[in-house]
Protein backbone atom coordinates (compact mmCIF):
# COMPACT_ATOMS: atom_id res chain seq x y z
CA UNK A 1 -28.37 39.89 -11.23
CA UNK A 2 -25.20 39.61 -13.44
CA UNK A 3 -23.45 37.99 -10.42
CA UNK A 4 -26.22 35.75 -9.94
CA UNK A 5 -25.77 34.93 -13.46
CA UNK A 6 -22.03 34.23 -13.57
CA UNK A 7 -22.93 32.14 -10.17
CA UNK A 8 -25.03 29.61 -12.20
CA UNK A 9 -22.81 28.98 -14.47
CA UNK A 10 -19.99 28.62 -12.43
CA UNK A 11 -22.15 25.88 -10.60
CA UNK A 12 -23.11 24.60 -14.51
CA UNK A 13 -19.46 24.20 -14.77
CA UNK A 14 -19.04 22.33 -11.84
CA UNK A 15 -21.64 19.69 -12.70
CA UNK A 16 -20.28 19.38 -15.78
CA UNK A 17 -16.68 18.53 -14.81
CA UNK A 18 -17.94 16.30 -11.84
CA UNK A 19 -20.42 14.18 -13.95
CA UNK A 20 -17.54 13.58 -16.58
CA UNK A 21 -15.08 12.37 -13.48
CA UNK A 22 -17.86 10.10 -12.60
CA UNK A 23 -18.69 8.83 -15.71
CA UNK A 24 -15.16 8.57 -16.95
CA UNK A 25 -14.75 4.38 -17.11
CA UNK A 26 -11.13 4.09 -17.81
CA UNK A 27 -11.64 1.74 -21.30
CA UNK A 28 -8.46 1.98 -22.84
CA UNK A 29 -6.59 -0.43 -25.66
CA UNK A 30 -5.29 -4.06 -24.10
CA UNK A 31 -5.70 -7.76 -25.20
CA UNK A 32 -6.53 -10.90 -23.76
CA UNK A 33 -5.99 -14.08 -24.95
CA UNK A 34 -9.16 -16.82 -24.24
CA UNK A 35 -8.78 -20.42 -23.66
CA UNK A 36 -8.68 -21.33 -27.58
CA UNK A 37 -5.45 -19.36 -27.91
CA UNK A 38 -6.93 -16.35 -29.92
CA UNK A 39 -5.68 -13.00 -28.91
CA UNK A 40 -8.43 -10.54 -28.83
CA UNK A 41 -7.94 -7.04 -29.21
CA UNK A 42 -9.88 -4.64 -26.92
CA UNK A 43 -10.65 -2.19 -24.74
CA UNK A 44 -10.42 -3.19 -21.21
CA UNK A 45 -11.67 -1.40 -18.08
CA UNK A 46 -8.39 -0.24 -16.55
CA UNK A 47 -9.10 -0.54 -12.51
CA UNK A 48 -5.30 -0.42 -11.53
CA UNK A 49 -5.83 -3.31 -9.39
CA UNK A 50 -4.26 -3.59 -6.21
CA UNK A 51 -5.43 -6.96 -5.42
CA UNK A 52 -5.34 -9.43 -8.56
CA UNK A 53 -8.40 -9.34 -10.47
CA UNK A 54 -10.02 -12.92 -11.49
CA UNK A 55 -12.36 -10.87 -14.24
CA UNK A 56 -12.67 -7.95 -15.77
CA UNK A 57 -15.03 -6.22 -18.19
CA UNK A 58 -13.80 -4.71 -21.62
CA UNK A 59 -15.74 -3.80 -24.78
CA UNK A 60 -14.57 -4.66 -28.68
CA UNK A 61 -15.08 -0.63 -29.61
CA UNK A 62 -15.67 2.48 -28.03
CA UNK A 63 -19.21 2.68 -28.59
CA UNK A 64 -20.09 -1.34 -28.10
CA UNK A 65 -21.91 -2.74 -25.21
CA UNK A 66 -19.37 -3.04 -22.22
CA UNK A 67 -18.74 -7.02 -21.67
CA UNK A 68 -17.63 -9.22 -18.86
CA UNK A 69 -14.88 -12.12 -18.57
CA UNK A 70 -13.36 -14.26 -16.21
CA UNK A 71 -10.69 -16.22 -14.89
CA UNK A 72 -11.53 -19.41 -16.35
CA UNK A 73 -12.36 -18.44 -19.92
CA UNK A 74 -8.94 -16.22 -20.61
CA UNK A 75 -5.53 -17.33 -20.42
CA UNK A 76 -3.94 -13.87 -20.29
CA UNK A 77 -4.65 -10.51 -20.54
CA UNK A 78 -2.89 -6.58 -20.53
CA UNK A 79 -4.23 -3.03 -20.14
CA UNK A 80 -1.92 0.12 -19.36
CA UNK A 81 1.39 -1.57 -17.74
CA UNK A 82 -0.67 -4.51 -16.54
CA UNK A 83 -0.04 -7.97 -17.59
CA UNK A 84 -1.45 -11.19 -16.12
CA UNK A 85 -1.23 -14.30 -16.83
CA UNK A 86 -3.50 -17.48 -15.45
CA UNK A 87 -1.79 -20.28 -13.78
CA UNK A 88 -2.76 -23.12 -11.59
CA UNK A 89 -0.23 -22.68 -8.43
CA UNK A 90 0.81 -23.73 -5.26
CA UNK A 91 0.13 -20.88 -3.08
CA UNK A 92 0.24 -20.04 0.79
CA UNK A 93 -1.94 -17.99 2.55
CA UNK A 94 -0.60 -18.17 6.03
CA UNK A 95 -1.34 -15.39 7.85
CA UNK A 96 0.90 -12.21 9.01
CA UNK A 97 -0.96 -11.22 11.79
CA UNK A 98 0.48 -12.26 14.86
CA UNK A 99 -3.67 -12.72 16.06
CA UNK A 100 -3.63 -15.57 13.21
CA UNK A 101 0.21 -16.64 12.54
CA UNK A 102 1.00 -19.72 12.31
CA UNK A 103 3.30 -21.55 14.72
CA UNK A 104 4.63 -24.02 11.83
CA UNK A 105 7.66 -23.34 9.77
CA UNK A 106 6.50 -24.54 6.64
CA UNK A 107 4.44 -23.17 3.99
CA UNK A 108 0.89 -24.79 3.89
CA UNK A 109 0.35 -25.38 -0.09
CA UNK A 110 -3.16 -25.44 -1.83
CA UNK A 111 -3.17 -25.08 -5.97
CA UNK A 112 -5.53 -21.81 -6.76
CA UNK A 113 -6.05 -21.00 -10.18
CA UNK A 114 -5.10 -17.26 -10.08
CA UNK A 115 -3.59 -14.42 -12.37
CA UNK A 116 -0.73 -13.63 -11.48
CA UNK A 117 0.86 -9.97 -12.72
CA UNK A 118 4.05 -10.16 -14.12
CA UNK A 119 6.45 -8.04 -13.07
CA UNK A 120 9.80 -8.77 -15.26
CA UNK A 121 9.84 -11.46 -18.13
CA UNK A 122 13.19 -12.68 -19.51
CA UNK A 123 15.60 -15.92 -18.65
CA UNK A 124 13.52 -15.68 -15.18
CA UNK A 125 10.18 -14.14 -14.53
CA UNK A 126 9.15 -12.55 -11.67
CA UNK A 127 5.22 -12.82 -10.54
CA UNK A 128 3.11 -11.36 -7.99
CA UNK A 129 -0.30 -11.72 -6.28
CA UNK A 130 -2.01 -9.52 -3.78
CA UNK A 131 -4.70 -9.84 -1.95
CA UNK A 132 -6.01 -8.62 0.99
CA UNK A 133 -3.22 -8.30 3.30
CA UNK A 134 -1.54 -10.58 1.29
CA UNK A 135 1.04 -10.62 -1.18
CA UNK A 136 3.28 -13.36 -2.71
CA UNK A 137 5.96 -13.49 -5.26
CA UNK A 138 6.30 -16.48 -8.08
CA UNK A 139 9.28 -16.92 -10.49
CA UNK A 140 9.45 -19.40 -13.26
CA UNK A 141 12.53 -20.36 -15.23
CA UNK A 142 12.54 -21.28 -18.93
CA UNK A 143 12.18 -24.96 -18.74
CA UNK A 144 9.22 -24.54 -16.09
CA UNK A 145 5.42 -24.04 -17.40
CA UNK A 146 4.73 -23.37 -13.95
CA UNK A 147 5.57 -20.75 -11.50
CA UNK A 148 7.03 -21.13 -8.20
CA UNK A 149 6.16 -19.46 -4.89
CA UNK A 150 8.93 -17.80 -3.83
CA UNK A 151 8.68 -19.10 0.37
CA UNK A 152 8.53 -16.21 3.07
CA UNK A 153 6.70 -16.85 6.26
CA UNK A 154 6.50 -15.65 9.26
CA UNK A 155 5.77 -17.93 12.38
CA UNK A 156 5.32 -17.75 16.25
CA UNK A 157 8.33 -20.24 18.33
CA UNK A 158 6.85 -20.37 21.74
CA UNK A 159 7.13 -16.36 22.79
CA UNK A 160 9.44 -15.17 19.34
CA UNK A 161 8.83 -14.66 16.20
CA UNK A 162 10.66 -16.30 13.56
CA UNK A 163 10.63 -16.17 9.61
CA UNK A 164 10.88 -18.85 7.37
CA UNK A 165 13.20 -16.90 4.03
CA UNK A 166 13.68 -20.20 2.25
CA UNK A 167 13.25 -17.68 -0.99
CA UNK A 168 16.87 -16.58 -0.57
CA UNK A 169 17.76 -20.47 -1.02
CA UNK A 170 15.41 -20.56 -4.13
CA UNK A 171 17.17 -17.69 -6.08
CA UNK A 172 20.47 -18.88 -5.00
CA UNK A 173 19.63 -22.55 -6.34
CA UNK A 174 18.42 -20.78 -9.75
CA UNK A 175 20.69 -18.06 -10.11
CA UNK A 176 23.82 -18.60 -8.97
CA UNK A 177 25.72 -19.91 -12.08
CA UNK A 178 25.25 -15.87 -13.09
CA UNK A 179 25.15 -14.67 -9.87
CA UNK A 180 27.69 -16.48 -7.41
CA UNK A 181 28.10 -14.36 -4.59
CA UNK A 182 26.08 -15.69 -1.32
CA UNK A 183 25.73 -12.04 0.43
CA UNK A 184 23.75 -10.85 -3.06
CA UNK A 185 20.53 -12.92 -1.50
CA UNK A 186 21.09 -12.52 2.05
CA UNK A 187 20.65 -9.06 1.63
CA UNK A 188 17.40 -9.29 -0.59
CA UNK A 189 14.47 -9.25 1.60
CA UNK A 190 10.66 -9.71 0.15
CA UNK A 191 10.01 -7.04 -1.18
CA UNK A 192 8.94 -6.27 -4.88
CA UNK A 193 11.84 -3.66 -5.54
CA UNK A 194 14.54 -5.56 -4.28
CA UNK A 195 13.51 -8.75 -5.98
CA UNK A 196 12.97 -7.17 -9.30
CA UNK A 197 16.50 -5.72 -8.72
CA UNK A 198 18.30 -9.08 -8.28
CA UNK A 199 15.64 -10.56 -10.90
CA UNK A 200 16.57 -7.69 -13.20
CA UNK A 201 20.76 -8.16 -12.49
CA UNK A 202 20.05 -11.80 -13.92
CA UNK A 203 18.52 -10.97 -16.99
CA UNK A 204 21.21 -8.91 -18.02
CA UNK A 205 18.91 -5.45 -17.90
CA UNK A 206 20.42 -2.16 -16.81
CA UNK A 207 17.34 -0.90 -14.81
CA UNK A 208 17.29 0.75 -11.30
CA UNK A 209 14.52 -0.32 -8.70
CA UNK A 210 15.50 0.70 -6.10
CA UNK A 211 13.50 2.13 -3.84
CA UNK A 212 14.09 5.54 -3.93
CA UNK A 213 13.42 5.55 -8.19
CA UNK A 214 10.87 3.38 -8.02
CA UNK A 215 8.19 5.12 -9.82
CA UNK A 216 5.52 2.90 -8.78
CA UNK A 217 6.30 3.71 -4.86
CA UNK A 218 7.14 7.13 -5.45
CA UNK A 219 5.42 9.81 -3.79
CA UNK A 220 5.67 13.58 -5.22
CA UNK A 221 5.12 16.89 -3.62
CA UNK A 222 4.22 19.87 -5.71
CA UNK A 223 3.16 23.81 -4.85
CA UNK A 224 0.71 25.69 -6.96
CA UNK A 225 -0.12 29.57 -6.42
CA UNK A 226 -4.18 29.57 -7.00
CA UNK A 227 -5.88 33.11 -7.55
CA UNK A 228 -9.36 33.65 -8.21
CA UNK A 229 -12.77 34.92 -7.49
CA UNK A 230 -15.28 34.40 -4.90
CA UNK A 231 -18.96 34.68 -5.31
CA UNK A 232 -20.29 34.78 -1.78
CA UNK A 233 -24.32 34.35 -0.25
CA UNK A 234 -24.33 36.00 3.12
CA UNK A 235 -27.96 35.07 5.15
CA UNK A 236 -28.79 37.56 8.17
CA UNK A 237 -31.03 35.32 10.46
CA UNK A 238 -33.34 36.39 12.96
CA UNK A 239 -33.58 33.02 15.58
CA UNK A 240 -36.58 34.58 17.39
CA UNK A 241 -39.65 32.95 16.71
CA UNK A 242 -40.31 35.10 13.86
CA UNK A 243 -37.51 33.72 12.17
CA UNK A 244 -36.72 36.11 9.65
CA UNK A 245 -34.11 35.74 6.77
CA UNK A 246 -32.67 38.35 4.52
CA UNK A 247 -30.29 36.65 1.87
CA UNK A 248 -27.89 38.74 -0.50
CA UNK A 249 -25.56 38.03 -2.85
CA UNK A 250 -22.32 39.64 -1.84
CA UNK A 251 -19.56 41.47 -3.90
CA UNK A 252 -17.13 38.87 -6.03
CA UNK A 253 -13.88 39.09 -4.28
CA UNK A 254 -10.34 37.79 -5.30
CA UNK A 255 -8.91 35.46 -3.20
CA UNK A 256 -5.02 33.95 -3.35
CA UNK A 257 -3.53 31.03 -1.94
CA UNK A 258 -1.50 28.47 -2.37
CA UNK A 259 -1.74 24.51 -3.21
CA UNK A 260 0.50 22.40 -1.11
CA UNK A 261 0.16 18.72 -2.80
CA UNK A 262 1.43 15.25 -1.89
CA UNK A 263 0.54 12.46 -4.24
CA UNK A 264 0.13 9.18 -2.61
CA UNK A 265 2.23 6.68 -4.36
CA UNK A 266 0.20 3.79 -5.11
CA UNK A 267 -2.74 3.60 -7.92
CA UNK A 268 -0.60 4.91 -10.22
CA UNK A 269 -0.90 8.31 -8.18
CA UNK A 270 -4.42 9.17 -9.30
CA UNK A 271 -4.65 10.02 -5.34
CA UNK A 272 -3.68 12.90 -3.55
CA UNK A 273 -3.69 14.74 0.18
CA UNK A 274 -3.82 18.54 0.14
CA UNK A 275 -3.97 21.72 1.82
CA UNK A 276 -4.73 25.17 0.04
CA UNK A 277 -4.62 28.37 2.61
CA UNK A 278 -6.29 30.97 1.01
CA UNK A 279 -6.70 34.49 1.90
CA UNK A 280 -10.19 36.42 0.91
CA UNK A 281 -12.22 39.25 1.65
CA UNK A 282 -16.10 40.01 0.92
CA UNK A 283 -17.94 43.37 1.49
CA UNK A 284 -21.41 44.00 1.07
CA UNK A 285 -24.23 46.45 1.82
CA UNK A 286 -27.61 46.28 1.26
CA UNK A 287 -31.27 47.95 1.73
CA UNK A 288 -34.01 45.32 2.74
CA UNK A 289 -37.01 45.78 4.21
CA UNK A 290 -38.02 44.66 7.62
CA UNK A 291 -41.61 43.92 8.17
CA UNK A 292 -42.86 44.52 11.93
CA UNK A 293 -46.68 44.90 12.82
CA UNK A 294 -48.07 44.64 9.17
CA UNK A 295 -45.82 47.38 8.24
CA UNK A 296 -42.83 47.40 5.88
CA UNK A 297 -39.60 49.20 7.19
CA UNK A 298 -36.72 50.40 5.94
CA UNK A 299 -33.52 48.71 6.82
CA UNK A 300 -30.18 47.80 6.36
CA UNK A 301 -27.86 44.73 6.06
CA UNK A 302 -23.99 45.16 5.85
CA UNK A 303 -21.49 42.05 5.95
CA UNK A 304 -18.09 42.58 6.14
CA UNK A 305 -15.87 39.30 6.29
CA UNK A 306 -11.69 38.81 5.51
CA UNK A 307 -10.87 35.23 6.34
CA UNK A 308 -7.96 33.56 6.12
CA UNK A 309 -9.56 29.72 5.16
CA UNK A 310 -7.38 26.57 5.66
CA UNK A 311 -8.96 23.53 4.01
CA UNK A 312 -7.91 19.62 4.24
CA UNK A 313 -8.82 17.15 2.11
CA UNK A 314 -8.30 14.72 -0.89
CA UNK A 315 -8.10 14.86 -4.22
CA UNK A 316 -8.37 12.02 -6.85
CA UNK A 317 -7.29 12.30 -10.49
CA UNK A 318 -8.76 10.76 -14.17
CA UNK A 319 -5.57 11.10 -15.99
CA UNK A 320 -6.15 11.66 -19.87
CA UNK A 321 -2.30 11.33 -20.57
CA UNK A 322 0.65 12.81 -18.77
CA UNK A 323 -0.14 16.35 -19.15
CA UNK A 324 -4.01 16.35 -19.42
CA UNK A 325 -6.58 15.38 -16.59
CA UNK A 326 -9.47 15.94 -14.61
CA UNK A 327 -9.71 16.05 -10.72
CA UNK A 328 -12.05 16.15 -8.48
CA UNK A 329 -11.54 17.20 -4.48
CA UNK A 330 -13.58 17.64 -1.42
CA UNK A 331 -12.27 18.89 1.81
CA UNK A 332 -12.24 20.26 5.29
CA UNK A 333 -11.55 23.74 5.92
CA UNK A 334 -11.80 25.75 8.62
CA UNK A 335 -11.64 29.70 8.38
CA UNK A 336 -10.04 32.41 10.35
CA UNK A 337 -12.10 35.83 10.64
CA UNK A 338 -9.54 38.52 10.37
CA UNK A 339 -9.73 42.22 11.20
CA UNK A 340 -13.08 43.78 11.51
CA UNK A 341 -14.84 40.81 10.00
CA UNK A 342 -18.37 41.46 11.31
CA UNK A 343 -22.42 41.50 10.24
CA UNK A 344 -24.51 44.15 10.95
CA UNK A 345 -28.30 44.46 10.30
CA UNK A 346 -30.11 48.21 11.04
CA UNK A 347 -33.67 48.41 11.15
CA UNK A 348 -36.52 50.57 13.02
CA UNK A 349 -39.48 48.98 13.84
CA UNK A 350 -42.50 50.12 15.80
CA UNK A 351 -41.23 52.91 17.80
CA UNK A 352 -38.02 51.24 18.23
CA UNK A 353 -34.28 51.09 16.64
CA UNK A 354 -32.48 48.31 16.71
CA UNK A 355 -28.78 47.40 15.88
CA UNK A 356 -26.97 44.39 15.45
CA UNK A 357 -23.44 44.66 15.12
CA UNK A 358 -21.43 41.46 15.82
CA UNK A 359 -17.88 40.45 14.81
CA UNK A 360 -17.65 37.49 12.61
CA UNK A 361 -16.73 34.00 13.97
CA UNK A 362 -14.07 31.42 12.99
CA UNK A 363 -15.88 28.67 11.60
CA UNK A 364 -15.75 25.81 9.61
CA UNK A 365 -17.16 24.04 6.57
CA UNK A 366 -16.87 21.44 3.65
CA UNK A 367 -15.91 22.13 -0.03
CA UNK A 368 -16.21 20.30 -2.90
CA UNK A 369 -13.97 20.57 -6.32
CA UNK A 370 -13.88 19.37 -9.82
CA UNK A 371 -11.50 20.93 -12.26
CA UNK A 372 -9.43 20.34 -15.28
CA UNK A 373 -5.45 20.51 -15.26
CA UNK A 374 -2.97 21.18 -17.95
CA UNK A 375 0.60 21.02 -17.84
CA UNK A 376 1.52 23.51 -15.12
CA UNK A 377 -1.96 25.27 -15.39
CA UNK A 378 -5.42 24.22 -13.69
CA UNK A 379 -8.75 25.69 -13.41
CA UNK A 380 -11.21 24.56 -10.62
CA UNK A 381 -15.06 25.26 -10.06
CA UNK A 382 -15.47 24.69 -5.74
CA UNK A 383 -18.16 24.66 -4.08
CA UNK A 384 -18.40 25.90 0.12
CA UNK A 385 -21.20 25.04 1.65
CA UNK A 386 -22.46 26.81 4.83
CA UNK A 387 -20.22 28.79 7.35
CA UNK A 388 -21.44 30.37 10.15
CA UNK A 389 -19.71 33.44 10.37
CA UNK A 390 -21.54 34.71 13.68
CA UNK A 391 -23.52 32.57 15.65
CA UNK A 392 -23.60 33.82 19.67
CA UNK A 393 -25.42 36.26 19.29
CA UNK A 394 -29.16 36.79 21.38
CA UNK A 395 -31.08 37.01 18.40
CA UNK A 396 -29.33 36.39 15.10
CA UNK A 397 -26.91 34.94 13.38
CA UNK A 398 -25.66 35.07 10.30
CA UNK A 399 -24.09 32.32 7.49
CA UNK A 400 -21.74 32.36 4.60
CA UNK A 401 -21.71 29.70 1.60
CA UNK A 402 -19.31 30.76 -1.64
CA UNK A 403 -18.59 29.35 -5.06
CA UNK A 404 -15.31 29.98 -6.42
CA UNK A 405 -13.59 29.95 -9.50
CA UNK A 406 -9.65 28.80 -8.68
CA UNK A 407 -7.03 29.14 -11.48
CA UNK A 408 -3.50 27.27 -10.79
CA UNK A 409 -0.12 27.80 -11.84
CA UNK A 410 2.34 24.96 -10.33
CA UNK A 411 5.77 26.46 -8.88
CA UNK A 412 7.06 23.15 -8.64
């Protein structure tokens, strides 16, 4: 009954953190400037766009109704380390696919009255847009109101494929009473790190983007050691037509594992891949009562299960600050029965004795996280749903669901 007890509220806890990683909107303190030139300061709805947004919804205080506005009401506009800006610009959409590329060299211009994110300001500003499959870079120089698509384009030449990198000749054109030396742009290709680089040489700032210290395209591994408890249902099954089932809640167990992590690096690495093998063991024993022929009988249920589980999955953070957040996870796992995992049900019946001793299966399952992390430490409320820990047996089978309680400590 105490178990049962701690079990609730362990799922209570769960709920809790889950409906607070759902609800969390992401409202945090920006401005945007509207069409009459007033700056307006806000909260806006942080989405950490990867496609440029043409609205977005903010809300004057924390406790106001949450508002909406668009592209053509707002000149400009910043949240977190997002800044766009509203332009009316020649852009190109042609095509990378090679299914829809183009077979002529140059861009095909229509004006588009976008936002476009900028990425460095200073003596020359560096824009970009994305969009689905799509991404171009602007730049505008001090004595242009306008920005400029830098030109890249691929196109198909009978059976090759050819690129059209008139950018290089743009930044040479614009930079090269500062920068002189013709191999500087041949070597720049389109990309956002190596523009900002040559963009950033310009402007006279000392700042490395290179790829490898890019923190916006920087991925991170990390290892956590994650003890804990288990709290596990075991449910003996009889598949005969009488379909009898004897549930139980099973001893709490420790478990220990460890949290290999690899943050994806986009989205300001809110996401995450992991995989957490974990080593448990559960042993219970139990007197039930077996009914046969309108009478009661006395029986008995024993489950003993050591697993080594292996689960798979994502996890996505709600980042409070640098050290603070909440995450929530739901994976694969599948679990290895180890030693003399087995179930095993005793029971006389009319004039008979039956026992079913079977060793446990390896099986598999989903499980679903929420937790809280600080600093190095974490706690996490997971949910298993059902395993079926034997299964080929005649007459029965029996299943396995758990709800843990992880604690973390990151190694690294």
């Amino acid at each position: 009954m105490i178990f049962t007890g701690i079990k609730a509220k362990i799922g209570a806890l769960f709920l809790f953190v889950s409906s607070i990683a759902t609800a969390q909107t992401h409202f945090e303190k920006g401005y945007f400037i509207d069409n009459s030139g007033n700056k307006n300061d806000v909260l806006i709805k942080n989405l950490n766009w990867d496609n440029n947004p043409d609205k977005f919804t903010y809300k004057r205080t924390d406790k106001s109704e949450i508002l909406s506005a668009e592209i053509a009401g707002v000149q400009e506009f910043f949240v977190g380390e997002y800044l766009y800006k509203r332009f009316t610009v020649a852009i190109d959409r042609s095509s990378n696919n090679t299914d829809a590329m183009s077979i002529e060299k140059e861009p095909n211009y229509k004006n588009e009255i976008l936002f476009l994110r900028v990425l460095l300001s200073g003596d020359a500003t560096l824009y970009k847009f994305s969009d689905t499959n799509l991404i171009r870079f602007f730049y505008s120089m001090p004595a242009e109101e306008v920005p400029t698509q830098l030109i890249y384009k691929p196109y198909i030449n009978g059976s090759e494929i050819l690129y059209n990198n008139s950018f290089r000749g743009q930044l040479y054109d614009a930079f090269k009473k500062r920068i002189p030396e013709p191999g500087r742009y041949k070597k720049t290709t389109y990309n956002e790190n190596k523009l900002l680089g040559l963009f950033t040489v310009y402007n006279g700032q000392n700042i490395d983007y290179s790829q490898e210290n890019s923190s916006e395209n920087k991925s991170y591994f990390s290892l956590k050691v994650t003890p804990g408890i288990v709290f596990g249902t075991a449910s003996l099954q009889e598949t005969s037509a009488s379909g009898k089932s004897y549930n139980f809640s099973m001893s709490p167990s420790l478990r220990i594992g460890l949290d290999a992590e690899w943050t994806l690096p986009f989205n300001n690495n809110k996401w995450a891949l992991f995989a957490e093998p974990y080593f448990a063991s559960s042993k219970h024993k139990e007197d039930i009562t077996y009914a046969a022929y309108g009478t009661q009988y006395a029986s008995n249920a024993e489950v003993n299960y050591t697993y080594l589980a292996v689960p798979l999955g994502i996890r996505h953070y709600l980042y409070f600050n640098d050290n603070s957040s909440l995450f929530i996870n739901a994976a694969y796992s599948y679990a290895f029965a180890l030693g003399d995992s087995r179930a095993e049900f005793i029971y006389t019946g009319y004039n008979s004795f039956s026992r079913v001793n079977e060793k446990a299966n390896n099986s598999a399952n989903f499980a679903f996280g929420a937790g809280y992390r600080y600093k190095k430490y974490s706690i996490e409320a997971r949910y298993n749903t059902k395993r079926k820990i034997v299964a080929n047996y005649a007459s029965w089978q029996a299943d396995y669901t758990a709800v843990s309680l992880i604690l973390g400590y990151k190694l690294f």
